[in-house]
Protein backbone atom coordinates (compact mmCIF):
# COMPACT_ATOMS: atom_id res chain seq x y z
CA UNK A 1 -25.89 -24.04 169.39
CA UNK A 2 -26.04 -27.90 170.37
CA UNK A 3 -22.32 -28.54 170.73
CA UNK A 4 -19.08 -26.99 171.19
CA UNK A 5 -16.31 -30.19 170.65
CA UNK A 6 -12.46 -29.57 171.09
CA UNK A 7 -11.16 -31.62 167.80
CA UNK A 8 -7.42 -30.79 168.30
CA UNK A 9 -4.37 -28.09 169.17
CA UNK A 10 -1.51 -27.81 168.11
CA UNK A 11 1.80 -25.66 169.34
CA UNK A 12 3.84 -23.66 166.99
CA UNK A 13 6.17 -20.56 166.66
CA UNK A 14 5.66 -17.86 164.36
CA UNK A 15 7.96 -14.54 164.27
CA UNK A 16 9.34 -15.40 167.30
CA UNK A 17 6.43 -15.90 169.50
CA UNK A 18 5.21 -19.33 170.52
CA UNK A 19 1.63 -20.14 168.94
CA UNK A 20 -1.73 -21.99 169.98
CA UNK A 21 -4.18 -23.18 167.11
CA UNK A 22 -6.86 -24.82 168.31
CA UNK A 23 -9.38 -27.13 165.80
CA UNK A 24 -13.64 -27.02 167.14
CA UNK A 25 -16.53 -28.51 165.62
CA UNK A 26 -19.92 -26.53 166.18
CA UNK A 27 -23.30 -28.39 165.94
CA UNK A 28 -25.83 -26.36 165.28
CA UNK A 29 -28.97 -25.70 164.39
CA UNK A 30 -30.19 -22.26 162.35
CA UNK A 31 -32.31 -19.75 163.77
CA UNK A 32 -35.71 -19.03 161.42
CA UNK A 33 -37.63 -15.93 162.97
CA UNK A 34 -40.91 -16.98 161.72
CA UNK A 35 -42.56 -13.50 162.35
CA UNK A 36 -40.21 -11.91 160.37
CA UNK A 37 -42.67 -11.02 157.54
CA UNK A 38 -45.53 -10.41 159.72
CA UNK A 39 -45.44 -6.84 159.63
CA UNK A 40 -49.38 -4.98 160.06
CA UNK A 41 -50.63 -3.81 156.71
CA UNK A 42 -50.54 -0.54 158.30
CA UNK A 43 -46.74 -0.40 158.86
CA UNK A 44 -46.73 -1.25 155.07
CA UNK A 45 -48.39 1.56 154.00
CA UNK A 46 -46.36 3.86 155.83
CA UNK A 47 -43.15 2.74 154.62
CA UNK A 48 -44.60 3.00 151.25
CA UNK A 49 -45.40 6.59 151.74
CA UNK A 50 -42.07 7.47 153.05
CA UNK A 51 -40.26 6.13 150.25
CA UNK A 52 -43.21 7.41 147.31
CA UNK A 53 -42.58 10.83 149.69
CA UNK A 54 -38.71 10.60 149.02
CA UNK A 55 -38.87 9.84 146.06
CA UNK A 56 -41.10 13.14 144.81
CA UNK A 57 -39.02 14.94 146.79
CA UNK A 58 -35.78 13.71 145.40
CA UNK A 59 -37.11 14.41 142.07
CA UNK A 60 -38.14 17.66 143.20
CA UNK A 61 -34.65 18.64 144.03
CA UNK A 62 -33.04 17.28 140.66
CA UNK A 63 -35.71 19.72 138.93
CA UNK A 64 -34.87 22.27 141.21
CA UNK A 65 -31.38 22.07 141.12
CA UNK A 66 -31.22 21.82 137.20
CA UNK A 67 -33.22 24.73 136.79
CA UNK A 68 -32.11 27.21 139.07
CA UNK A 69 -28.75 27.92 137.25
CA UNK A 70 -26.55 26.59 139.77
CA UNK A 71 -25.06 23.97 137.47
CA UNK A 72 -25.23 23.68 133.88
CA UNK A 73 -27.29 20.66 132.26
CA UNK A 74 -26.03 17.62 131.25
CA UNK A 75 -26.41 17.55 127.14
C-alpha cells in the first residue's frame, strides 16, 4: 500500500441510530510473488504421483463398489 487518503464523511441516521460513512482512496501497488512457479522438479513429480495414485485408487473403488453387489448398476 502507498497511500491511505480520507476523501470525505458524511453523518446520517438509519433505523434510529445515528450513522458514519466515511469515503478513502487506496494507492496501491499489486503484489507479484515471482517464485511462485518455481517449484523443484522433484516436488512435481510427487504431486503427480499422488494424484495418478488417487486416481487408480478411486477407480479401484468404483470397480469395487459396482461389483460387489452392494448397489445395483447403472443401465
Amino acid at each position: 500500500m502507498k497511500k491511505v487518503q480520507l476523501t470525505g464523511s458524511e453523518r446520517f441516521e438509519k433505523d434510529g441510530s445515528e450513522q458514519l460513512r466515511i469515503n478513502v482512496r487506496v494507492d496501491y501497488e499489486k503484489y507479484e510473488n515471482d517464485r511462485y512457479y518455481e517449484v523443484p522438479v522433484a516436488v512435481r513429480w510427487k504431486y503427480g504421483f499422488a494424484y495418478g495414485g488417487l486416481a487408480l485408487f478411486l477407480l479401484f473403488m468404483m470397480w469395487h463398489i459396482q461389483t460387489s453387489g452392494v448397489v445395483e448398476p447403472i443401465r
